[in-house]
Protein backbone atom coordinates (compact mmCIF):
# COMPACT_ATOMS: atom_id res chain seq x y z
CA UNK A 1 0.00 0.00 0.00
CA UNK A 2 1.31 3.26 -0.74
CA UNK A 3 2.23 6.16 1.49
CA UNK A 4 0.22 8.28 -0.55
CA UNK A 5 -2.94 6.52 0.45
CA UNK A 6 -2.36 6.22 4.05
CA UNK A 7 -1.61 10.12 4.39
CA UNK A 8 -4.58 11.07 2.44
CA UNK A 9 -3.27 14.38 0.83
CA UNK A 10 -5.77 17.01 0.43
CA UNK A 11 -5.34 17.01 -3.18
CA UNK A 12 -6.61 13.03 -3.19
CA UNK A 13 -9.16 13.58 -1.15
CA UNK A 14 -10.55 16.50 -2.81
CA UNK A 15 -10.31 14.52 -6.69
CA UNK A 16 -12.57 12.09 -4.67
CA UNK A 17 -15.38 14.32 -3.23
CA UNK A 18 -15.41 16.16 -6.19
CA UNK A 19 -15.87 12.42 -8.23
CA UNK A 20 -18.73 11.68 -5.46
CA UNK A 21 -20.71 15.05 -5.47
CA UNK A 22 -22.60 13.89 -8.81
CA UNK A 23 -22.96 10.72 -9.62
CA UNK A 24 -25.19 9.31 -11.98
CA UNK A 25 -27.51 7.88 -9.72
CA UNK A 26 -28.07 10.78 -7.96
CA UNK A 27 -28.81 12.60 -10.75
CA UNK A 28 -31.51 10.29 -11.57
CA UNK A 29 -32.77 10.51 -8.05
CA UNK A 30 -33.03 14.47 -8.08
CA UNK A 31 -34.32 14.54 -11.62
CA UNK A 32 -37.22 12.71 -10.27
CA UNK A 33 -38.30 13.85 -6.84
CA UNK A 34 -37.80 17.23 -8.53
CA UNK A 35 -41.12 16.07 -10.91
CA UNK A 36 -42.71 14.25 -7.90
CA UNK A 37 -42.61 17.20 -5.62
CA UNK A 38 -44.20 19.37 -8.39
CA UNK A 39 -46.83 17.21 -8.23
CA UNK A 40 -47.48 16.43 -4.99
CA UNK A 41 -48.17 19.12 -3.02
CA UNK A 42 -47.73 17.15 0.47
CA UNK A 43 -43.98 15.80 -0.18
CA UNK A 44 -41.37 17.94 2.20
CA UNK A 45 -37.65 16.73 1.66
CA UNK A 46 -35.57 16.88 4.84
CA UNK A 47 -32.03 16.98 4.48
CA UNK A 48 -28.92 16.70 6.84
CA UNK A 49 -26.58 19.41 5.54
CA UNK A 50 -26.21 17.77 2.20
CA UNK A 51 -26.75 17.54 -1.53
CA UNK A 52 -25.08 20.29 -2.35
CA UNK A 53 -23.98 20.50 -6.04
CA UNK A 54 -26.67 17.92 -7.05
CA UNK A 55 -30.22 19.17 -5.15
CA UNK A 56 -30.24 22.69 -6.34
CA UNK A 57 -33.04 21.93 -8.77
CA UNK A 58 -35.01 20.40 -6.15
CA UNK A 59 -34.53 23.11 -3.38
CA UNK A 60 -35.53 25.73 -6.62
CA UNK A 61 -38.82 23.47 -7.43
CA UNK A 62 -40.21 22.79 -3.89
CA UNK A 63 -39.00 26.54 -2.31
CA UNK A 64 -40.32 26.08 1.50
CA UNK A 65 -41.03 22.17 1.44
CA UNK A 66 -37.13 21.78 1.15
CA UNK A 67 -35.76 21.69 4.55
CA UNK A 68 -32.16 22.00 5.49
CA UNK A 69 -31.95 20.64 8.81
CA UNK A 70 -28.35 20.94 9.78
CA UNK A 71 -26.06 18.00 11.21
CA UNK A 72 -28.78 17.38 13.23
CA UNK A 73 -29.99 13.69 11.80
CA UNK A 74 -31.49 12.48 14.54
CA UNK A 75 -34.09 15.46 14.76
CA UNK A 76 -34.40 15.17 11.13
CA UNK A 77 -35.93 11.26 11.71
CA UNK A 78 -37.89 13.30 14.79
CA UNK A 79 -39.32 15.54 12.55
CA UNK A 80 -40.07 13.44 9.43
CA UNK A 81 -42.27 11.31 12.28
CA UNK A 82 -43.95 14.29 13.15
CA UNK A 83 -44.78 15.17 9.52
CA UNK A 84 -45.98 11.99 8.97
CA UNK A 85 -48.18 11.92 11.48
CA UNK A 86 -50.10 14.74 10.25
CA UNK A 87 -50.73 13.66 6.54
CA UNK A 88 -47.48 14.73 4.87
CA UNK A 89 -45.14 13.01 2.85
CA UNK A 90 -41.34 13.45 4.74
CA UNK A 91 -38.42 12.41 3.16
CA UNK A 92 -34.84 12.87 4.86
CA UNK A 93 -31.86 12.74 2.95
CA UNK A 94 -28.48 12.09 3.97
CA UNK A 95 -25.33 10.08 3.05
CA UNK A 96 -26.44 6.64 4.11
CA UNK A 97 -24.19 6.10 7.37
CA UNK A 98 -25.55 9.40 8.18
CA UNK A 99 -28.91 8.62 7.25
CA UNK A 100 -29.12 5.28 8.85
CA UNK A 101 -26.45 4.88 11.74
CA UNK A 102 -26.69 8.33 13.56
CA UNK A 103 -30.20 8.37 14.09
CA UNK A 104 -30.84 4.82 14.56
CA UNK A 105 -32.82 4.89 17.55
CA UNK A 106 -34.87 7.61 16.61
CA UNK A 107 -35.79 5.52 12.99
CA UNK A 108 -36.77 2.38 15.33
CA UNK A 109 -38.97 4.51 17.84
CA UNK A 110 -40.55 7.09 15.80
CA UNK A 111 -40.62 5.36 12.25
CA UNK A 112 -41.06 1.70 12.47
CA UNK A 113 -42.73 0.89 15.87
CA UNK A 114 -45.69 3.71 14.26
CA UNK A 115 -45.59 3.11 11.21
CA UNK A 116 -44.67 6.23 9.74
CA UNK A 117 -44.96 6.99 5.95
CA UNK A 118 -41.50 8.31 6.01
CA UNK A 119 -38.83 7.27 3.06
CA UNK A 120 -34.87 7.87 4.02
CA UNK A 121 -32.36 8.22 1.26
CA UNK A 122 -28.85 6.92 1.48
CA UNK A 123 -26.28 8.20 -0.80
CA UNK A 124 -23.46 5.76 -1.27
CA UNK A 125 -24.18 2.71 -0.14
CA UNK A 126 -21.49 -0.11 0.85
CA UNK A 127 -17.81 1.62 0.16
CA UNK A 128 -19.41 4.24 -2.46
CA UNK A 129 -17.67 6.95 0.06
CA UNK A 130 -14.26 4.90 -0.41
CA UNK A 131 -10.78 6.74 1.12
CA UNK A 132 -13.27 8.85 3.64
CA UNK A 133 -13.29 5.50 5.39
CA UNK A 134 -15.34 3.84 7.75
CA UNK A 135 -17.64 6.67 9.21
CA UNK A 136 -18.51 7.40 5.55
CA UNK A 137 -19.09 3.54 4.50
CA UNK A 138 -22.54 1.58 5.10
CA UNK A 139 -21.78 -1.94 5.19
CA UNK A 140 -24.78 -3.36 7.75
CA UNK A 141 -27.26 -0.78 6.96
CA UNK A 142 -29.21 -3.21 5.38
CA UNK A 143 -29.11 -5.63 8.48
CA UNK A 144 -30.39 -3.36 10.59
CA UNK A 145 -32.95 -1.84 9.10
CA UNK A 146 -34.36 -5.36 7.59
CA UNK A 147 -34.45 -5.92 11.10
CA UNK A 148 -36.98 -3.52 12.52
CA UNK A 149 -41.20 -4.01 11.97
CA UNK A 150 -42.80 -2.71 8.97
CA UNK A 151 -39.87 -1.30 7.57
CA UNK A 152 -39.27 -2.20 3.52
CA UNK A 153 -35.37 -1.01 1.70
CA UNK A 154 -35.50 -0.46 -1.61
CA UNK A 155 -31.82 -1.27 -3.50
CA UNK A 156 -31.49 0.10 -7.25
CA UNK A 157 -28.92 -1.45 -9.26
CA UNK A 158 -27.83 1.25 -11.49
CA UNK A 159 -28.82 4.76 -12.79
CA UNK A 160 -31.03 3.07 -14.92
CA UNK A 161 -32.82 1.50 -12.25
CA UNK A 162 -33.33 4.54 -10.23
CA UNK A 163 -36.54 6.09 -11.28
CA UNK A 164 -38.47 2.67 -10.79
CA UNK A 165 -36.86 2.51 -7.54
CA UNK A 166 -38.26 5.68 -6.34
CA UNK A 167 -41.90 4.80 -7.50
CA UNK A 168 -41.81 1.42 -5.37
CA UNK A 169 -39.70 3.76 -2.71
CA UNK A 170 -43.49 6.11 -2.75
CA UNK A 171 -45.96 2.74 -3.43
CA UNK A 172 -45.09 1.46 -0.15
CA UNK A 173 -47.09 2.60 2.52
CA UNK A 174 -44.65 2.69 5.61
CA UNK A 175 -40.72 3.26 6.84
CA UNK A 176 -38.82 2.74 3.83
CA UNK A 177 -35.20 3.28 2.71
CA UNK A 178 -33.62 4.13 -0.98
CA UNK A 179 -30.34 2.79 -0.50
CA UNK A 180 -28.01 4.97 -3.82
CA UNK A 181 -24.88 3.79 -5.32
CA UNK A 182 -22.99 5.13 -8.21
CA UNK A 183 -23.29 2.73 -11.09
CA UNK A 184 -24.06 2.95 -15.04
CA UNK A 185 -25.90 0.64 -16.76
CA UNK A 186 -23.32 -0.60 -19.67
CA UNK A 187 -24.35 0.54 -22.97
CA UNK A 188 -23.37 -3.28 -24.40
CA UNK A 189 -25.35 -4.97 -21.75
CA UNK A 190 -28.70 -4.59 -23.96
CA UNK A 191 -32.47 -2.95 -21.95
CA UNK A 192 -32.59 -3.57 -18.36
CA UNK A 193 -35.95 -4.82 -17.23
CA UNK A 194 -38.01 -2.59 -14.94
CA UNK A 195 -37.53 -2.53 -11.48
CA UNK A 196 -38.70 -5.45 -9.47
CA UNK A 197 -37.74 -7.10 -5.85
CA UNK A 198 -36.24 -10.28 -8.11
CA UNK A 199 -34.90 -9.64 -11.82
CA UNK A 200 -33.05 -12.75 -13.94
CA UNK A 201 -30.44 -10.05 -15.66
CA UNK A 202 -28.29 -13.31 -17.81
CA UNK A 203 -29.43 -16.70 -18.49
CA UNK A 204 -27.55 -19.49 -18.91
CA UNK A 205 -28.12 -21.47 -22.30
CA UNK A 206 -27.49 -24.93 -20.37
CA UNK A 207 -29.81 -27.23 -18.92
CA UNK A 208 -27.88 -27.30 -15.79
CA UNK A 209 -26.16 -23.83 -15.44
CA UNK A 210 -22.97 -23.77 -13.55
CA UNK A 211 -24.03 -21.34 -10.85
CA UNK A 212 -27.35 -19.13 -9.25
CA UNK A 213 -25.79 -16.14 -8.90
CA UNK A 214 -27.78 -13.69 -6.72
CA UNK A 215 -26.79 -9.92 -6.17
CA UNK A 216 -27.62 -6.84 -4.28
CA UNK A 217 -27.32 -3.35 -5.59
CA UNK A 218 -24.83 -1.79 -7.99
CA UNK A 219 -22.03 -4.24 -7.18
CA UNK A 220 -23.81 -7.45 -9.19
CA UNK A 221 -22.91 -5.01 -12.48
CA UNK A 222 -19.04 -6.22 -11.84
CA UNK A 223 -19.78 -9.91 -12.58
CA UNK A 224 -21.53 -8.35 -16.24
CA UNK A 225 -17.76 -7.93 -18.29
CA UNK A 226 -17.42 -12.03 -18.38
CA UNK A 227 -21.10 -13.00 -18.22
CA UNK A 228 -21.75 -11.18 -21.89
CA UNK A 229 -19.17 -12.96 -22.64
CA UNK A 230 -21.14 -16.33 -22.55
CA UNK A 231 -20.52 -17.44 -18.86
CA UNK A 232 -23.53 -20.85 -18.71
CA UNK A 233 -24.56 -19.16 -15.36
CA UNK A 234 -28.12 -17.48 -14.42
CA UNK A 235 -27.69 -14.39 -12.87
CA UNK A 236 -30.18 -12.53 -10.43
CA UNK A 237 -30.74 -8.98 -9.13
CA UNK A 238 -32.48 -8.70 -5.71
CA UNK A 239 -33.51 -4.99 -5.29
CA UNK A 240 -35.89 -4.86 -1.99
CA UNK A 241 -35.10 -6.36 1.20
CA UNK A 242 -36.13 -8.07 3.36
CA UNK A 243 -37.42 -10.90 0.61
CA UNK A 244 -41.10 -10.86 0.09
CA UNK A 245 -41.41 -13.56 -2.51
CA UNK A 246 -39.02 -15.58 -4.36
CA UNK A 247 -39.26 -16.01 -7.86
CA UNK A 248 -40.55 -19.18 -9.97
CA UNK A 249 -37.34 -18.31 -12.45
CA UNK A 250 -35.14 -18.11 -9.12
CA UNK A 251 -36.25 -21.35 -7.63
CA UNK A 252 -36.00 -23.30 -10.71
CA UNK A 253 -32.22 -22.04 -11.28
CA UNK A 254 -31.47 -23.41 -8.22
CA UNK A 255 -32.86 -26.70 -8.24
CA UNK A 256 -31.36 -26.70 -11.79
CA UNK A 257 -27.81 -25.82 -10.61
CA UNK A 258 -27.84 -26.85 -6.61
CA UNK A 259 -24.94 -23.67 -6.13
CA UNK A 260 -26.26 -20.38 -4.77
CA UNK A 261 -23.55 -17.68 -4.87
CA UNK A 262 -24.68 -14.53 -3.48
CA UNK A 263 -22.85 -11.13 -3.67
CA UNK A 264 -22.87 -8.31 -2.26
CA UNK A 265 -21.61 -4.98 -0.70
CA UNK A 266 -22.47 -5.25 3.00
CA UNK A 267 -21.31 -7.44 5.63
CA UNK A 268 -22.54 -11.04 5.68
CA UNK A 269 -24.32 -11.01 9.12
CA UNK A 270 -27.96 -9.89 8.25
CA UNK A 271 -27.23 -9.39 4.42
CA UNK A 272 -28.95 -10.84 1.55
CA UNK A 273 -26.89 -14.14 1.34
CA UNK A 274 -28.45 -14.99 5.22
CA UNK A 275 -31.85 -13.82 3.83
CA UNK A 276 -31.41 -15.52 0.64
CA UNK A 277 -30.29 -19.20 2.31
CA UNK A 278 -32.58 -19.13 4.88
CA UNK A 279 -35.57 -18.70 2.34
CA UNK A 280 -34.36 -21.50 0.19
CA UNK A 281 -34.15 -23.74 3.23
CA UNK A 282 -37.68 -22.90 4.16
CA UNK A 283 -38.65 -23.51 0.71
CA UNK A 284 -36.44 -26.68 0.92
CA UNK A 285 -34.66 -26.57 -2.11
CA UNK A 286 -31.21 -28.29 -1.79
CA UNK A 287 -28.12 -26.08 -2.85
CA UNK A 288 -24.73 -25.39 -1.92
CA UNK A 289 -23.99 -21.53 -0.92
CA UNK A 290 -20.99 -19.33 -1.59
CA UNK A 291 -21.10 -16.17 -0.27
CA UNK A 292 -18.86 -13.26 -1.28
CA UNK A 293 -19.69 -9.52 0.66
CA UNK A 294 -17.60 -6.94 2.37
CA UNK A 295 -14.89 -8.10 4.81
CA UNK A 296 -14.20 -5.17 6.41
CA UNK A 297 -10.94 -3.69 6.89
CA UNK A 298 -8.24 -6.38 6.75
CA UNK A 299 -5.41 -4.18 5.87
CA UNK A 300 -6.40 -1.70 8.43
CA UNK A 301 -6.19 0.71 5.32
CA UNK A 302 -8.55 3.13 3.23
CA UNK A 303 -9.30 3.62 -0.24
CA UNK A 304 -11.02 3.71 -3.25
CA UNK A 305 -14.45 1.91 -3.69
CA UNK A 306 -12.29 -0.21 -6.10
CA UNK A 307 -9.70 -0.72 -3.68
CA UNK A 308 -12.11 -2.22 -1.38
CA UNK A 309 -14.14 -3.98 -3.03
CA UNK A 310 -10.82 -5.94 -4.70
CA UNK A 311 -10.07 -6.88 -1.00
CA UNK A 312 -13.15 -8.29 -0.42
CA UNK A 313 -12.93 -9.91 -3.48
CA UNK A 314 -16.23 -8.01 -4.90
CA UNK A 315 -14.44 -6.86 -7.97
CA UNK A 316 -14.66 -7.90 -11.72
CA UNK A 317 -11.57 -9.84 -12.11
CA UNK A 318 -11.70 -11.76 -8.25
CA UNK A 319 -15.08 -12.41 -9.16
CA UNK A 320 -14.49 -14.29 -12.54
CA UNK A 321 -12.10 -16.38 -10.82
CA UNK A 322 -14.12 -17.58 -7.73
CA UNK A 323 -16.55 -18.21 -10.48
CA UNK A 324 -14.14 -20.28 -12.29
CA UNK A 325 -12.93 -22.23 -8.78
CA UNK A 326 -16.67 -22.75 -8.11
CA UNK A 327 -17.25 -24.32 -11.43
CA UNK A 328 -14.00 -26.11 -11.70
């Protein structure tokens, strides 16, 4: 590891921010609550002293229903509740450690054990905040918020994906949670299907594919470089946790292959891949599971989203060669 990376120069970390304060998915996502909040005169966004250089547009269209709250998320929650509760339409807006970890207590008291209509937005989910490091990641946000009653998260897998994320994020009637990355839909990976909870995104031309693999979020996208290239695996996008109903296409992969390798960006307690198995069990469907998600920290180091994601073995060329181990 370099020395430049462990100082973090100012010049570094600035390139980065400046990378993160637009991505694409973002853009999508203030393109279209800017159009919902025409529209709906009840929606008030909430946000925690950010979206600067990408929420302009919204804080021109909504005027007084756009809410700068200050570092102050757990209020923000506080307050969403409290809009809620008297026929409004809150959302609060943060990065999503910000958005999720901070007020954590106030989201499980005021959101989920009432039920409150209130939708949080996470930007940069898993290591999408890379060389800030750990404060900045959200690699169990998932986890907990699956756990609590009522609540619904809603994971888009690309920029794509984003705008029928947001309609399911405003369908459901409840605590819900737009978890944001920064991915692009390749321009050689053909029409992505509308957003669902379960989308097949490759198909295997085999009888007996080699693998089920299963995804979560943005990060599936690094397994697409070998599988247009004609890798005999099925490949699945889970966008909504927790898992409402599996799929008939999912379930007869399975059987079909008996290996289950789930990936994703968070950590593995509480993730998809202990979602995903336990599902499959109750449905008792016999398969072998590989699970590949975010270690951690094993160097003890900070970097890029790349950087990490190589470590945990989440990016494209590690995960072409589990793939070919697994099918060895």
């Amino acid at each position: 590891m370099s020395s430049t990376r462990r100082r973090y120069p100012n010049l570094q970390m600035l390139a980065y921010i400046n990378l993160a304060l637009t991505p694409p998915m973002r853009k999508e996502f203030s393109s279209w609550i800017e159009n919902f909040g025409r529209n709906e005169r009840r929606f008030i966004f909430l946000t925690g002293d950010l979206g600067f250089g990408a929420l302009e547009n919204v804080q021109a269209a909504l005027q007084e229903r756009f809410v700068n709250m200050g570092v102050c998320e757990q209020n923000m929650i506080s307050v969403g509740a409290g809009l809620a509760q008297q026929g409004l339409m809150p959302l609060c807006y943060s990065i999503a450690p910000f958005a999720v970890f901070r007020p954590y207590e106030q989201i499980r008291v005021d959101l989920a054990l009432h039920q409150m209509n209130v939708k949080i937005v996470g930007n940069g989910g898993g290591y999408g905040y890379g060389i800030m490091g750990a404060t900045h990641h959200a690699l169990e946000d998932i986890a907990v918020l699956s756990a609590l009653q009522h609540f619904a998260c809603f994971i888009p897998l690309c920029n794509s994906d984003v705008d029928g994320a947001c309609a399911a994020l405003f369908r459901y009637i409840g605590p819900s949670y737009l978890r944001l990355g920064f991915a692009v839909w390749p321009d050689d990976a053909g029409e992505l299907e509308g957003f669902k909870p379960i989308r097949k995104l490759a198909g295997s031309r085999l009888a007996r594919p080699k693998a089920t693999i299963v995804g979560l979020g943005p990060v599936l996208l690094n397994v697409l470089p070998w599988i247009l290239e004609g890798a005999e695996t099925d490949v699945f996008a889970v966008s909504q946790m927790p898992l409402v109903d599996l799929s008939d296409e999912l379930l007869a992969s399975l059987r079909a292959s008996g290996l289950l390798w789930v990936i994703e960006e968070h950590r593995a307690r509480g993730g998809l891949g202990e979602h995903l198995a336990a599902r499959m069990a109750q449905q008792g469907v016999p398969f072998r599971l590989h699970h590949t998600y975010a270690v951690g920290y094993p160097d003890g180091l900070y970097g890029s989203q790349s950087y990490h994601q190589t470590r945990s073995g989440l990016d494209p060329v590690s995960l072409q060669q589990t793939f070919q181990q697994l099918s060895s």
